[in-house]
N, C-alpha and C. Protein backbone atom coordinates (compact mmCIF):
# COMPACT_ATOMS: atom_id res chain seq x y z
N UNK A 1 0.85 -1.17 0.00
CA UNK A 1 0.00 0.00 0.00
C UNK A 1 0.89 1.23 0.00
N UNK A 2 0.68 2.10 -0.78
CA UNK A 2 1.42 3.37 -0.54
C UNK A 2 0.85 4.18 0.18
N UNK A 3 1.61 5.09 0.52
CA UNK A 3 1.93 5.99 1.60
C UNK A 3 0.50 6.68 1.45
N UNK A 4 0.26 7.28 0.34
CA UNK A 4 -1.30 7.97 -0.15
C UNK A 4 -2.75 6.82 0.47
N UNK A 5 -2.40 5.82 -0.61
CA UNK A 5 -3.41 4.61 -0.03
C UNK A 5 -3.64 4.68 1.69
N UNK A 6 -2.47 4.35 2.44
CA UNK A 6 -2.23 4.51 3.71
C UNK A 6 -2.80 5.57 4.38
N UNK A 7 -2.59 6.48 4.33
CA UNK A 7 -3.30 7.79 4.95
C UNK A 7 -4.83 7.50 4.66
N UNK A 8 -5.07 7.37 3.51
CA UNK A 8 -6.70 7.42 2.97
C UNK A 8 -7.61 6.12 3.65
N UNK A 9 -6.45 5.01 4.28
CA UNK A 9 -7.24 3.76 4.94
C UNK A 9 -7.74 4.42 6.34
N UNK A 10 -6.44 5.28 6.39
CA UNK A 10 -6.35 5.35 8.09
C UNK A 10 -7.60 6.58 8.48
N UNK A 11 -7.56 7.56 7.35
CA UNK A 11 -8.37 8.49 7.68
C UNK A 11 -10.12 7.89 7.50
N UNK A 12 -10.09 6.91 6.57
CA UNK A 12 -11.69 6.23 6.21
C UNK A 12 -11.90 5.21 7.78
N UNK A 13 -10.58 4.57 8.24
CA UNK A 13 -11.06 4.19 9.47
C UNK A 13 -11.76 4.84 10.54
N UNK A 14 -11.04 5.88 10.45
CA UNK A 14 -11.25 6.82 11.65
C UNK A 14 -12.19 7.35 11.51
N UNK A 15 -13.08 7.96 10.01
CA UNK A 15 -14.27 8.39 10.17
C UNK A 15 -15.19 7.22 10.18
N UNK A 16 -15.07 5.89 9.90
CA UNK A 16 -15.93 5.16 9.61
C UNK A 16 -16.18 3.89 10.99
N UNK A 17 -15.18 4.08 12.26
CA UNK A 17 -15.13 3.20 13.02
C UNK A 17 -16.06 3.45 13.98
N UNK A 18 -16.79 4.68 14.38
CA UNK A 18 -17.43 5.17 15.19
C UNK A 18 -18.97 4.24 14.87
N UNK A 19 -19.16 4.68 13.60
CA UNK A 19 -20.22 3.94 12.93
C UNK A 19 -20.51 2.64 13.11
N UNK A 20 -19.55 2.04 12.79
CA UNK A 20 -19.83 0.44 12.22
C UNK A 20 -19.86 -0.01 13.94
N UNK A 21 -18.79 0.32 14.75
CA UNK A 21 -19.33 0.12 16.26
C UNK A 21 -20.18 0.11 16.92
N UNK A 22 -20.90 1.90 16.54
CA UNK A 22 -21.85 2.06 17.57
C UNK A 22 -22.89 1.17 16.78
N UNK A 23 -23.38 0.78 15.38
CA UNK A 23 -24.33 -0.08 14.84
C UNK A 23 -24.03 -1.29 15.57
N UNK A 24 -22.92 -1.65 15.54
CA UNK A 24 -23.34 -3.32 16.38
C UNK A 24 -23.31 -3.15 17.71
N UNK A 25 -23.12 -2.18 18.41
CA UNK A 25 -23.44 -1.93 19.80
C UNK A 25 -24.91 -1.56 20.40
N UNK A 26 -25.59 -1.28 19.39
CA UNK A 26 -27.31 -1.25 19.59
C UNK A 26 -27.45 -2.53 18.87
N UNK A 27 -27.05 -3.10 17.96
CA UNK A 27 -27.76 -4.72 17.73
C UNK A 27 -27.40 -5.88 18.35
N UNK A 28 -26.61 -5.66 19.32
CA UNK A 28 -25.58 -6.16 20.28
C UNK A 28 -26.68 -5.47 21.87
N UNK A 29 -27.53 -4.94 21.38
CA UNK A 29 -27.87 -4.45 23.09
C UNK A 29 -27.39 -4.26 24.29
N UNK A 30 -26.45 -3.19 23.77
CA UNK A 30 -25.06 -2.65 24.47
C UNK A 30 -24.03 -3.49 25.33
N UNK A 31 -23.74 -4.97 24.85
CA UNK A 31 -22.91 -5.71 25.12
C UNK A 31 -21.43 -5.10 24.26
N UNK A 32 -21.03 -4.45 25.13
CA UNK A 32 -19.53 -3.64 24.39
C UNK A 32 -18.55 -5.15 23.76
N UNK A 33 -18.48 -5.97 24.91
CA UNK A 33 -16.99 -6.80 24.03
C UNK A 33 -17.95 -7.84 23.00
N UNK A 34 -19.07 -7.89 23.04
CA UNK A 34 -19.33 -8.63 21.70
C UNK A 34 -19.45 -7.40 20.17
N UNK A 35 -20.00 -6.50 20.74
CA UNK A 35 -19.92 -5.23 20.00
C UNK A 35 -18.07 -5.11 19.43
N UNK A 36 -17.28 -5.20 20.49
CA UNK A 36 -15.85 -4.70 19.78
C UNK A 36 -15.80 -5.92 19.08
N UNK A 37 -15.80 -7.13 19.35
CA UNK A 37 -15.13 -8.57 18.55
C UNK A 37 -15.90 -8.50 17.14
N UNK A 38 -17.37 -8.28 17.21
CA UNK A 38 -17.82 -8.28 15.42
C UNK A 38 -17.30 -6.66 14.94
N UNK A 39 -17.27 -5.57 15.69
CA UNK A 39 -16.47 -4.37 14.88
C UNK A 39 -15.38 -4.61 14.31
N UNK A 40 -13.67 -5.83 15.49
CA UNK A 40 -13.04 -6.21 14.75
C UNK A 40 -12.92 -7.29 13.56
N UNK A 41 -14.15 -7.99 13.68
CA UNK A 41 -14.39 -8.85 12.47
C UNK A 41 -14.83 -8.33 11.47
N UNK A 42 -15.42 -6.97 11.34
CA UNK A 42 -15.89 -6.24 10.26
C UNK A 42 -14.59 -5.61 9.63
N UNK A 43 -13.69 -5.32 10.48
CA UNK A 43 -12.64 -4.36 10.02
C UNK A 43 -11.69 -5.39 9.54
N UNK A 44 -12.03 -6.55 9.88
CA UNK A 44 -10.63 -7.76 9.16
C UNK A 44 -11.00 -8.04 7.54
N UNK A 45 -12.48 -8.23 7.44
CA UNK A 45 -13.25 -7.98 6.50
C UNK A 45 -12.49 -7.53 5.37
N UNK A 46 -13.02 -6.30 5.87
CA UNK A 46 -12.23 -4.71 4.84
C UNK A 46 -10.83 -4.95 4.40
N UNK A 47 -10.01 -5.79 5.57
CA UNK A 47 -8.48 -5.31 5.12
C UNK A 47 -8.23 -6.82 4.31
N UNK A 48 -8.77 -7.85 4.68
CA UNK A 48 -8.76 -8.80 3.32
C UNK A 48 -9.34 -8.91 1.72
N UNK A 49 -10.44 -7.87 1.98
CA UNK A 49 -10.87 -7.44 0.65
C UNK A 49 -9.96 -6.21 0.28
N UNK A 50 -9.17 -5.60 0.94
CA UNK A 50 -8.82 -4.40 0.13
C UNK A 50 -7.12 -4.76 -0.46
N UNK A 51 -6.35 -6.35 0.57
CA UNK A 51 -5.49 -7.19 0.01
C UNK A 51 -6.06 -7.92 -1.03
N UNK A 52 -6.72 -8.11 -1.45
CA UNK A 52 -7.00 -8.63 -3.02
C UNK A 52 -7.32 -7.96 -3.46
N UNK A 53 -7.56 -6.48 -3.59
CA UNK A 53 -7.58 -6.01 -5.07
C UNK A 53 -8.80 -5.09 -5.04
N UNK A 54 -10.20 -5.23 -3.99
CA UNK A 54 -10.98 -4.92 -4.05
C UNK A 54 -11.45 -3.52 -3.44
N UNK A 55 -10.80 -2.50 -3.70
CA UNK A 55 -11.10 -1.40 -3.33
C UNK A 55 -12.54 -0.56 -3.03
N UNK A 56 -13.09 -1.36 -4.24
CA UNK A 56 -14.62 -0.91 -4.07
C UNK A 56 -15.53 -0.92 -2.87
N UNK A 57 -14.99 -2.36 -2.02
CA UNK A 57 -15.17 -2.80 -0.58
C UNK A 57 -15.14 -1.24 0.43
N UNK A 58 -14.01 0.17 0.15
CA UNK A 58 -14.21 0.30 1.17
C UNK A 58 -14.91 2.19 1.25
N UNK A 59 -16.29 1.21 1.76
CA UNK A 59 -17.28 2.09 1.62
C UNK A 59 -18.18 1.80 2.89
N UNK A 60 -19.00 2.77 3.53
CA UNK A 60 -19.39 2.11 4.87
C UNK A 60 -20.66 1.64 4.55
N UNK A 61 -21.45 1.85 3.66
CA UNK A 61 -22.36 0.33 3.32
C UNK A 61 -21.95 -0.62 2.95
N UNK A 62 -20.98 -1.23 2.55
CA UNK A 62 -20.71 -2.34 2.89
C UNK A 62 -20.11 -2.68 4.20
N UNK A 63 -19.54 -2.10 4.72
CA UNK A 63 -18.88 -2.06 6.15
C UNK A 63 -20.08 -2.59 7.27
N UNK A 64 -21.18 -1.99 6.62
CA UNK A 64 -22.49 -2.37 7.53
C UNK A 64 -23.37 -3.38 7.30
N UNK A 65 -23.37 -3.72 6.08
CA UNK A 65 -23.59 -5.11 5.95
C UNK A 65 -22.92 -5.86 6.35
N UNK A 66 -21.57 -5.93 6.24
CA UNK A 66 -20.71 -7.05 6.91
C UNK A 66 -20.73 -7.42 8.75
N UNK A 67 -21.24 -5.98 8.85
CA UNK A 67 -21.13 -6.10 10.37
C UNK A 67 -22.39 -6.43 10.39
N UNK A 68 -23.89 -6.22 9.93
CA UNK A 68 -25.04 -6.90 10.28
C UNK A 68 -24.76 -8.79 9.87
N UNK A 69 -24.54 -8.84 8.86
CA UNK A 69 -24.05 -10.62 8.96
C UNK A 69 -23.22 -11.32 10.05
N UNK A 70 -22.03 -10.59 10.50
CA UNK A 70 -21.40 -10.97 11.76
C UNK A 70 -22.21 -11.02 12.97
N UNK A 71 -23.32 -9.83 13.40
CA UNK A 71 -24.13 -10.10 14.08
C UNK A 71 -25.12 -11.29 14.21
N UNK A 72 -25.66 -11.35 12.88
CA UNK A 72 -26.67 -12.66 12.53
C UNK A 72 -26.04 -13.51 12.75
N UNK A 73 -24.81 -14.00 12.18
CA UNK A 73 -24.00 -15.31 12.10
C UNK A 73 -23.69 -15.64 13.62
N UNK A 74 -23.31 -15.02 14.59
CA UNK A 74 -23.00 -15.08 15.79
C UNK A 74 -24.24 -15.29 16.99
N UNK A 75 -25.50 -14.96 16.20
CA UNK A 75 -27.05 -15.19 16.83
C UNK A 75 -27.24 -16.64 16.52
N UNK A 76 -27.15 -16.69 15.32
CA UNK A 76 -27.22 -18.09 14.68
C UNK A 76 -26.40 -19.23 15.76
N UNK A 77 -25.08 -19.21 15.69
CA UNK A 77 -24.28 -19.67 16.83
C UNK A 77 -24.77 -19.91 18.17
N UNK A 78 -25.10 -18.97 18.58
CA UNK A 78 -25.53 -18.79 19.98
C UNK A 78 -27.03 -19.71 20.38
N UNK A 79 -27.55 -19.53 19.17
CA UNK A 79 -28.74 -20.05 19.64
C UNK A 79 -28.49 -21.78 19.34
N UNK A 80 -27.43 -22.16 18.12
CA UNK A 80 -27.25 -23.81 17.94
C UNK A 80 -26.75 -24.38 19.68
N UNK A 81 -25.98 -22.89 20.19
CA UNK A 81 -25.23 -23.72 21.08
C UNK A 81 -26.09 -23.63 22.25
N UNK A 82 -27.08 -23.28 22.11
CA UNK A 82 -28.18 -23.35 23.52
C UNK A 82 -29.47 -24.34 23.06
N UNK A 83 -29.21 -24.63 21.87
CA UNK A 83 -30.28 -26.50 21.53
C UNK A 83 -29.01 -27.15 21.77
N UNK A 84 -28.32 -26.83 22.12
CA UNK A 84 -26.91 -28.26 21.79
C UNK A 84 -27.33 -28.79 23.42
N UNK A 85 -27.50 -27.09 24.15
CA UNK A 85 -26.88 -27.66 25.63
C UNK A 85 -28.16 -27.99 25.80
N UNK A 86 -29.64 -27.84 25.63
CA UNK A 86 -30.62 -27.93 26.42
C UNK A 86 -30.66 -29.40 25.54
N UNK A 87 -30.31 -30.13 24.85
CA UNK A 87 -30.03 -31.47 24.25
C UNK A 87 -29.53 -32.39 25.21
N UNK A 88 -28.64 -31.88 25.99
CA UNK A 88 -27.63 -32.73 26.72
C UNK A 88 -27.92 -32.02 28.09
N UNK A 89 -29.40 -31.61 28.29
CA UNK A 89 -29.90 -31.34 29.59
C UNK A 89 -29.04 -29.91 30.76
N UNK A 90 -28.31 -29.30 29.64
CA UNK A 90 -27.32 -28.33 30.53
C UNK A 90 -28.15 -27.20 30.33
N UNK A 91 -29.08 -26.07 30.81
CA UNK A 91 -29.29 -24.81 30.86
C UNK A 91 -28.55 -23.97 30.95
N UNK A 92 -28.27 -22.71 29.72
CA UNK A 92 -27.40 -22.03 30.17
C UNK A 92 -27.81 -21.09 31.06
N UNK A 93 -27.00 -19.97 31.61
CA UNK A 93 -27.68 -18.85 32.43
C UNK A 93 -27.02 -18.01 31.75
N UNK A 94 -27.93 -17.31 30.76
CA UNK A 94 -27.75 -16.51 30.06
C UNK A 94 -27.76 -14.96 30.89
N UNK A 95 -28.07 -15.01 31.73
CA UNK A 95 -28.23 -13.62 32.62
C UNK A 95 -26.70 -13.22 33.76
N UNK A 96 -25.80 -14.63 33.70
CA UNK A 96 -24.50 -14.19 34.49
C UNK A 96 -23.49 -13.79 33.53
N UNK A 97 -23.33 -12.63 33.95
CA UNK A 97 -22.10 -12.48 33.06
C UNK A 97 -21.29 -11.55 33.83
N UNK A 98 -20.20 -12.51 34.21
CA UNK A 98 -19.41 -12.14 35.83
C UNK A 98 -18.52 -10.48 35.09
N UNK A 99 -18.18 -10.23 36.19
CA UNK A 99 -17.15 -9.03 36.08
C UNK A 99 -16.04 -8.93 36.87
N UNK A 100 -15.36 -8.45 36.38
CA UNK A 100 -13.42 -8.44 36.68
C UNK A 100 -13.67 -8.46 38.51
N UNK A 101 -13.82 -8.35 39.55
CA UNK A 101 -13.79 -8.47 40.84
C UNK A 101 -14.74 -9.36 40.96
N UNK A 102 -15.52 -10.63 40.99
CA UNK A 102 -15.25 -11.89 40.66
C UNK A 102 -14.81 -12.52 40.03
N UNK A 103 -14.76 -12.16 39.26
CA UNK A 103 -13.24 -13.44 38.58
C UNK A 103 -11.51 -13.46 39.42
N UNK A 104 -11.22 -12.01 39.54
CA UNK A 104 -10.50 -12.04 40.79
C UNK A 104 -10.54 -12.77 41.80
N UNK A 105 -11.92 -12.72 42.47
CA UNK A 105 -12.25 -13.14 44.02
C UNK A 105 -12.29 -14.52 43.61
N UNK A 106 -12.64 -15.25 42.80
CA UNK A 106 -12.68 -16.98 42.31
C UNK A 106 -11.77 -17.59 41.46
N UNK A 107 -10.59 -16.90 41.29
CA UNK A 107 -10.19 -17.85 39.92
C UNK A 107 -9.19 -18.36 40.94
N UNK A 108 -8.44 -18.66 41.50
CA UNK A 108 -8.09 -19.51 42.59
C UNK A 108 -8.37 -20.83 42.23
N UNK A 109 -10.01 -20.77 42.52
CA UNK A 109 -11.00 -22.20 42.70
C UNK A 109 -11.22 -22.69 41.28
N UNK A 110 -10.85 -22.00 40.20
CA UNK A 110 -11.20 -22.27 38.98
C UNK A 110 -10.40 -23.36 38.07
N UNK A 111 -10.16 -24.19 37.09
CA UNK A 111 -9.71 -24.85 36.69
C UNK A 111 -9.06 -24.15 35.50
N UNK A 112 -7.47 -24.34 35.45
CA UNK A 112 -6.33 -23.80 34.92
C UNK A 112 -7.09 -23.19 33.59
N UNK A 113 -7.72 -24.15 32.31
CA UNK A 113 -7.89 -23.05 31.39
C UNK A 113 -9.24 -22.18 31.29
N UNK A 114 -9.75 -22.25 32.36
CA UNK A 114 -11.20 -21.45 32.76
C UNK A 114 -10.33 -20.32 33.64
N UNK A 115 -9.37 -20.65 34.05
CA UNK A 115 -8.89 -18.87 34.77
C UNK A 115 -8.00 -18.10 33.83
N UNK A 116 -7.21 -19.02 32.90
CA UNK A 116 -6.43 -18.37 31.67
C UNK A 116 -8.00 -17.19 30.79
N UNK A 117 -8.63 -17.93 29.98
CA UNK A 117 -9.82 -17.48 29.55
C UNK A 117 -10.25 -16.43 30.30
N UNK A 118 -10.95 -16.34 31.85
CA UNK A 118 -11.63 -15.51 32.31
C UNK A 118 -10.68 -14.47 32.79
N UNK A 119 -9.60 -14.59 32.99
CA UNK A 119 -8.36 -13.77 33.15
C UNK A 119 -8.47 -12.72 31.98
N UNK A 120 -8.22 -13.10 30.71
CA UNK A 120 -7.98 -12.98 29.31
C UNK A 120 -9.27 -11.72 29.18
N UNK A 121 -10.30 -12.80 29.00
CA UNK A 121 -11.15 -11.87 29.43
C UNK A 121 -12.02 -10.29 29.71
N UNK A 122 -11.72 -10.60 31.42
CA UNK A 122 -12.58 -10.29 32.00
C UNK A 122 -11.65 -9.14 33.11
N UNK A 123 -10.74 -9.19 32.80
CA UNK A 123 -9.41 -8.89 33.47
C UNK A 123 -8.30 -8.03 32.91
N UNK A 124 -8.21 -8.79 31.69
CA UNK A 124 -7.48 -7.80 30.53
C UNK A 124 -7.82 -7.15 29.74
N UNK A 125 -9.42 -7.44 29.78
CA UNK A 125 -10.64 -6.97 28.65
C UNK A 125 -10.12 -7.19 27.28
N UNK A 126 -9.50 -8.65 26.95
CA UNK A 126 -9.40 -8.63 25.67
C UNK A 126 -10.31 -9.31 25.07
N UNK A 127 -10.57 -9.20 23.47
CA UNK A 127 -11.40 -9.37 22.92
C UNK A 127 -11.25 -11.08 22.69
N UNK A 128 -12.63 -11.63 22.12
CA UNK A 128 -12.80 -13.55 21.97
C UNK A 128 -11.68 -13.26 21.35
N UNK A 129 -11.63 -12.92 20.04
CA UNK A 129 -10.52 -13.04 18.43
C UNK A 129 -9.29 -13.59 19.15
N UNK A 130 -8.98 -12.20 19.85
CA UNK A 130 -7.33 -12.11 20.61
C UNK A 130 -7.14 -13.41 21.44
N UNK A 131 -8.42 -13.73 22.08
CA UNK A 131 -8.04 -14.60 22.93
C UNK A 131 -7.30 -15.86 22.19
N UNK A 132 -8.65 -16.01 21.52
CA UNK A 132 -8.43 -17.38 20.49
C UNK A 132 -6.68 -17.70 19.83
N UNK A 133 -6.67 -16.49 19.89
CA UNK A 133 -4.94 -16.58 19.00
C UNK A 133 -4.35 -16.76 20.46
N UNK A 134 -4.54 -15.82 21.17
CA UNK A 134 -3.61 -16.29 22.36
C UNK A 134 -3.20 -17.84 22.68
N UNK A 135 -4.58 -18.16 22.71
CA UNK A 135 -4.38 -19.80 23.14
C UNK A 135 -4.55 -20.87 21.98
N UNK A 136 -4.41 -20.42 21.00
CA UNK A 136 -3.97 -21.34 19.87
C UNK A 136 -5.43 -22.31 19.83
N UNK A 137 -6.55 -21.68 19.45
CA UNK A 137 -7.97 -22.24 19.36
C UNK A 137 -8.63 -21.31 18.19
N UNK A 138 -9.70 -21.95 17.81
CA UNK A 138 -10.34 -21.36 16.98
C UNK A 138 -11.31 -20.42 17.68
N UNK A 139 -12.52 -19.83 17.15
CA UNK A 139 -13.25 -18.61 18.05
C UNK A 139 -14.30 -19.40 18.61
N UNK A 140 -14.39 -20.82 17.81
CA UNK A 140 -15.69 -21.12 17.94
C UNK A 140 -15.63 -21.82 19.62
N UNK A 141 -14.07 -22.43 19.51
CA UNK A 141 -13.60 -23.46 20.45
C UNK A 141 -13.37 -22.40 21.81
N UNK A 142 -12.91 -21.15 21.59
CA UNK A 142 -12.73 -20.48 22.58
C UNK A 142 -13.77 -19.99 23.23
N UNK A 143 -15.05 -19.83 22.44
CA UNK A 143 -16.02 -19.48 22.82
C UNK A 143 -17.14 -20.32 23.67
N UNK A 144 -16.91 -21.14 23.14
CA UNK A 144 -16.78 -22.31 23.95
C UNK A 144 -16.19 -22.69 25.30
N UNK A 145 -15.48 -22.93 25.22
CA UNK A 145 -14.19 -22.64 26.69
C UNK A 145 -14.89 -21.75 27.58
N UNK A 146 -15.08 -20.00 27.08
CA UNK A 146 -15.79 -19.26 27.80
C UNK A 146 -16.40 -19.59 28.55
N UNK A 147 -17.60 -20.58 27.65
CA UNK A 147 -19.20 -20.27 28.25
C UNK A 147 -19.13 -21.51 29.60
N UNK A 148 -17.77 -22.75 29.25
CA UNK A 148 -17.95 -23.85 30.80
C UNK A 148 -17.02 -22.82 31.60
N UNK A 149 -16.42 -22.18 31.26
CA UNK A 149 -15.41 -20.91 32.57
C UNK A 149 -16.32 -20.05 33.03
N UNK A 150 -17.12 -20.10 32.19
CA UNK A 150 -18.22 -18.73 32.89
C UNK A 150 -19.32 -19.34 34.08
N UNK A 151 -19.79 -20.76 33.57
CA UNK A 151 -20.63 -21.65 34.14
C UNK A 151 -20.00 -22.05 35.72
N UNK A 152 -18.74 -22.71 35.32
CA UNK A 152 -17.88 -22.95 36.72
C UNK A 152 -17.44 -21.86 37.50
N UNK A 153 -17.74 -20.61 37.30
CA UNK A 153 -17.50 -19.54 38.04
C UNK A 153 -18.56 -19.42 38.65
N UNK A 154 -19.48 -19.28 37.92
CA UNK A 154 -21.44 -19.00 38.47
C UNK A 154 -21.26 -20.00 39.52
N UNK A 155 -21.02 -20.98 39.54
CA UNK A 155 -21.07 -22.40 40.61
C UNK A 155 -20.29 -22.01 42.12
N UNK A 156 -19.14 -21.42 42.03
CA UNK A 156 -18.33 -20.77 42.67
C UNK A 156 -19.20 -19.82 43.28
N UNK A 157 -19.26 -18.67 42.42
CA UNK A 157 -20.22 -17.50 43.31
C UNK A 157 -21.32 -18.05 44.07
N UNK A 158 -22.08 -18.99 43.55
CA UNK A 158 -23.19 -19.60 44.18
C UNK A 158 -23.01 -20.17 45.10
N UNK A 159 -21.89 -21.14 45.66
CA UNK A 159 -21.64 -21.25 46.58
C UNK A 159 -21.14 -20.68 47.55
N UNK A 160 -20.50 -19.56 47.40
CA UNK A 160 -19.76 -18.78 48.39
C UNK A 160 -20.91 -18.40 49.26
């Protein structure tokens, strides 16, 4: 990319990141780190279409379609993986969703890659994507991981 190209990515980011965020942060119902992880999946989007050739890509209607499909696709997900669990009799509790001073106060009691994860997290506030690379997993597998680290924490708090 040249130096021109470069400036013109950086300046279309910057006017265009506010956007594509705050859209998946109201279709996201102000869940910020699922909101940042499909903003950065929208923006990986862009920079693999604009490495092949496709310049036309960078425009913020498409930017917003991509980020409404990441949303859908990730609903889609969510909901296979809550017939998976109510299949195999597990309910999730979709209503805990711990925060950095419990996970502190419990990861002690937690099992090694449920405190790596909720550490990662909830702690460092990094995003699923990052995590996933961190620990050498895919998003789907990490996301995964999450949701029994999140479960075995709830168990924890509940007992305390």
């Amino acid at each position: 990319m040249t130096d021109t190209g470069h400036s013109q990515f950086v300046d279309f980011y910057r006017n265009n990141l506010p956007t594509v965020y705050g859209y998946l942060l109201r279709l996201c119902g102000g869940d910020r780190g699922l909101a940042e992880d499909l903003t950065q999946d929208t923006w990986l989007a862009l920079a693999r279409e604009l490495a092949a050739g496709r310049t036309e890509r960078a425009d913020i209607r498409w930017l917003l379609t991509v980020a409404r499909s990441r949303f859908l696709d990730q609903l889609r997900k969510s909901r296979r993986e809550t017939r998976k669990l109510s299949a195999v009799g597990v309910a999730p509790d979709a209503s805990f969703e711990p925060d950095r001073a419990e996970v502190i106060e419990f990861v002690e009691r937690l099992a090694p890659p449920h405190r790596a994860v909720l550490m990662l997290r909830y702690v460092d506030d990094l995003p699923v994507p990052k995590i996933a690379a961190l620990i050498d997993r895919n998003l789907a597998a990490t996301n995964s991981l999450l949701a029994r680290a999140r479960a075995e924490l709830r168990e924890q708090v509940r007992r305390s």
